[in-house]
C-alpha atoms as a PDB file:
ATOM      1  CA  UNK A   1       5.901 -17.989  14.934  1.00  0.00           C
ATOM      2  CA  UNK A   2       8.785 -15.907  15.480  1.00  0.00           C
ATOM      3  CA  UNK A   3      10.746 -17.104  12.588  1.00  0.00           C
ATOM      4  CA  UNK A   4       7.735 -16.260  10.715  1.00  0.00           C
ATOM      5  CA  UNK A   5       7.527 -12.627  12.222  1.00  0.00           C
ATOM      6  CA  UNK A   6      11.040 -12.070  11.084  1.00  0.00           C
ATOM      7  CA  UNK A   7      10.910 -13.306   7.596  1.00  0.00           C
ATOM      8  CA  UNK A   8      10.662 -10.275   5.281  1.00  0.00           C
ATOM      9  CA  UNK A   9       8.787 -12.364   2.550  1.00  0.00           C
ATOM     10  CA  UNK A  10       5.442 -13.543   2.203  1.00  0.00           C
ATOM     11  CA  UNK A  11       4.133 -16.517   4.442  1.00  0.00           C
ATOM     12  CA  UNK A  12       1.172 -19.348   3.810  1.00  0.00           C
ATOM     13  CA  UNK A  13      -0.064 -19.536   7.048  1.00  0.00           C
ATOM     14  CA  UNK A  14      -2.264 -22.731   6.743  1.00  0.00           C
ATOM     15  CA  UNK A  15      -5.364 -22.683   9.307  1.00  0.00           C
ATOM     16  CA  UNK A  16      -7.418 -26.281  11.282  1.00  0.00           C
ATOM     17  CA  UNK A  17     -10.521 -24.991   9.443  1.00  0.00           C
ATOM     18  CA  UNK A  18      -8.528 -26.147   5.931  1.00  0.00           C
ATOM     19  CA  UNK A  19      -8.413 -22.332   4.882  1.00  0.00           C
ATOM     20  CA  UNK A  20      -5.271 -21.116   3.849  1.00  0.00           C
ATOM     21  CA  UNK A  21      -3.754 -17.199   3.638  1.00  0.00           C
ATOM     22  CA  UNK A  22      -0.615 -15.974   1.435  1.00  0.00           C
ATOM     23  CA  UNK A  23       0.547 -12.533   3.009  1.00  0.00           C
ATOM     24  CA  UNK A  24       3.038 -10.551   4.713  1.00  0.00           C
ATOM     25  CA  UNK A  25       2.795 -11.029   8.611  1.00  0.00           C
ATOM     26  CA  UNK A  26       3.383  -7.544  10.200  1.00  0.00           C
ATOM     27  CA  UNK A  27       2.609  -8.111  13.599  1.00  0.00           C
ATOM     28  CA  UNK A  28       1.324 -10.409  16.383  1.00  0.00           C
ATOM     29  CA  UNK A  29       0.521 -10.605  19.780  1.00  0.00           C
ATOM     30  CA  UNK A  30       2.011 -13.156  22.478  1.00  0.00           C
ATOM     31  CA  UNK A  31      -0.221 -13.582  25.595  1.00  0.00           C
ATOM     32  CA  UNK A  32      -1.314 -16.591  26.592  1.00  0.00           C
ATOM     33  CA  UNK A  33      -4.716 -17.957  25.003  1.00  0.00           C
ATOM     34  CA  UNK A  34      -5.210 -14.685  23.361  1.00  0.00           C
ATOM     35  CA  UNK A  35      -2.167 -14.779  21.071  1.00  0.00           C
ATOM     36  CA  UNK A  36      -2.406 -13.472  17.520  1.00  0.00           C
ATOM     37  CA  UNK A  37      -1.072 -13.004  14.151  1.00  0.00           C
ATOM     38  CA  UNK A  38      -1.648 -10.264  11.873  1.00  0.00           C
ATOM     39  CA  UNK A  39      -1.296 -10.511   8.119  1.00  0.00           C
ATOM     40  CA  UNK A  40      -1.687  -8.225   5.268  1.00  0.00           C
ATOM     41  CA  UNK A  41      -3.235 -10.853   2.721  1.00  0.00           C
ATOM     42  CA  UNK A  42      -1.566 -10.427  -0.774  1.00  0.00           C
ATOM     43  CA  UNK A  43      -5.305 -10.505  -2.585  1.00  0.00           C
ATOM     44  CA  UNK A  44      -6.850  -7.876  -0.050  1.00  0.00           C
ATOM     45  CA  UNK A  45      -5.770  -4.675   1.335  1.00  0.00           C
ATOM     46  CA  UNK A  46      -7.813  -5.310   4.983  1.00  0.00           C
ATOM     47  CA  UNK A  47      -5.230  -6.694   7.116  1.00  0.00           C
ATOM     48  CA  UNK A  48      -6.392 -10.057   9.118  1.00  0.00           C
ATOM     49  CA  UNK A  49      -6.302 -11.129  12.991  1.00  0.00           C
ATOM     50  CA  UNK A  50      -5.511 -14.701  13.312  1.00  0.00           C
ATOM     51  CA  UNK A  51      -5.773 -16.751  16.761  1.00  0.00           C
ATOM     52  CA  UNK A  52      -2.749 -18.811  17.285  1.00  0.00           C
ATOM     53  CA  UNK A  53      -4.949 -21.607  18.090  1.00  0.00           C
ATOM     54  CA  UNK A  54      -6.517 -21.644  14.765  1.00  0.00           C
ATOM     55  CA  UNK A  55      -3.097 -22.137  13.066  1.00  0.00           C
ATOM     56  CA  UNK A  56      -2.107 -25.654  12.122  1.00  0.00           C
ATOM     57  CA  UNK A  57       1.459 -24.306  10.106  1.00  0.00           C
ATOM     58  CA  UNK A  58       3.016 -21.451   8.715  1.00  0.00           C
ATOM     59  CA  UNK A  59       5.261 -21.487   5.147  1.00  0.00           C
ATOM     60  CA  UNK A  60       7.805 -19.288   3.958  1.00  0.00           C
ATOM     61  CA  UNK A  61       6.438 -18.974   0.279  1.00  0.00           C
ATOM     62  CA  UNK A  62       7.697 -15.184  -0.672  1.00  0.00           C
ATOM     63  CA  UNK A  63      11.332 -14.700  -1.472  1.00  0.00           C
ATOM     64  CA  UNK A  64      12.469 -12.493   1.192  1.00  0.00           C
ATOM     65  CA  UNK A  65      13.085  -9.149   0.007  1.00  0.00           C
ATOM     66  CA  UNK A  66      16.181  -8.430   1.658  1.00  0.00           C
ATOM     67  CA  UNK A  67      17.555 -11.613   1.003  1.00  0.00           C
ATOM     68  CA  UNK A  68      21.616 -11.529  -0.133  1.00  0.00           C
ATOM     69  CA  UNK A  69      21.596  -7.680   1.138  1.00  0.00           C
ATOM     70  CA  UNK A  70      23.767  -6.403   3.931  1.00  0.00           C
ATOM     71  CA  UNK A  71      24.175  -3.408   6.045  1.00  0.00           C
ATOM     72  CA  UNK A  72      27.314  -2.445   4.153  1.00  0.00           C
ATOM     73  CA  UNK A  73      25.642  -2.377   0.691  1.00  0.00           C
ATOM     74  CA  UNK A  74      22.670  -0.163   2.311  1.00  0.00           C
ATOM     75  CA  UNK A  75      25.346   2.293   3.685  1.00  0.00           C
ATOM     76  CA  UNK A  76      27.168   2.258   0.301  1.00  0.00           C
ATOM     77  CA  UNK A  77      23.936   3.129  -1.797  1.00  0.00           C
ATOM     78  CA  UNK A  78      23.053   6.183   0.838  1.00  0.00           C
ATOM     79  CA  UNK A  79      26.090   7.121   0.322  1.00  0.00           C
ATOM     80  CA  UNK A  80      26.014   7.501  -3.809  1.00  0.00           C
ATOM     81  CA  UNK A  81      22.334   8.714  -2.924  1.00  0.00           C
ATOM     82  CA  UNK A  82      23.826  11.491  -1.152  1.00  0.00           C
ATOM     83  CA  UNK A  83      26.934  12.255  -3.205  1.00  0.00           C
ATOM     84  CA  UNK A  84      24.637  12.723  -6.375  1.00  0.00           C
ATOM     85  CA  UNK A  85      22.265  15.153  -4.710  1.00  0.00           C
ATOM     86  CA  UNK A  86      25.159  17.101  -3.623  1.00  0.00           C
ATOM     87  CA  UNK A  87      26.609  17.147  -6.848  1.00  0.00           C
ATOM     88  CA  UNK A  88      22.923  18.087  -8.702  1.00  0.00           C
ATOM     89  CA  UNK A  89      22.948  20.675  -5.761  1.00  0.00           C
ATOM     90  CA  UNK A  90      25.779  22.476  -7.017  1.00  0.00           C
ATOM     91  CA  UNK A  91      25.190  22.309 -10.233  1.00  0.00           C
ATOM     92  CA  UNK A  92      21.951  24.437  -9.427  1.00  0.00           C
ATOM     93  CA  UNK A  93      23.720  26.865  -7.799  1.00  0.00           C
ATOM     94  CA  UNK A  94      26.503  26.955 -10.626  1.00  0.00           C
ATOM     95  CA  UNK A  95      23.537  28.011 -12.910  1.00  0.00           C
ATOM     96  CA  UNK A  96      22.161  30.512 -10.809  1.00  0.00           C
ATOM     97  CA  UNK A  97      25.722  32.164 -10.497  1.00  0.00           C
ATOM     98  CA  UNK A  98      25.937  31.520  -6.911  1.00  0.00           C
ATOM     99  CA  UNK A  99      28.903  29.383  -6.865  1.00  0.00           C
END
């Protein structure tokens, strides 16, 4: 379950009554008999409860999206983010004679 919580993909979480549910699992809730699962289905917008009793497996069937990206690339494009507005930013003000 908590492998599942972490994956940033979709998941096929496969259920006793033979149903099965492709989505992205956003949240759950460990307590005892009243654990939960929450998934945003990928072929409905209404997000679903699921008792962890009810749950016979769980697949990792999305390709995580973050999957081959690190921290260091993330800094590096926030960094060229910011460099660019700076540079459209004083281009502006070039224009309007400020600079």
């Amino acid at each position: 379950m908590e492998q599942a919580f972490d994956y940033r993909g979709d998941v096929t979480v496969s259920l006793k009554s033979g149903e099965s549910l492709s989505g992205y699992l956003f949240n759950r809730q460990v307590s005892g008999s009243d654990s939960y699962l929450e998934v945003f289905p990928s072929d409905s917008s209404a997000a679903r409860r699921i008792r962890y009793d009810h749950i016979a497996a769980i697949a990792f069937t999305g390709e995580d999206t973050a999957t081959g990206k690190s921290w260091e690339a993330w800094i590096a494009k926030k960094d060229s983010e910011r460099r660019a507005e700076v540079e459209r930013v004083a281009a502006e003000a070039k224009t309007r004679g400020i600079l």
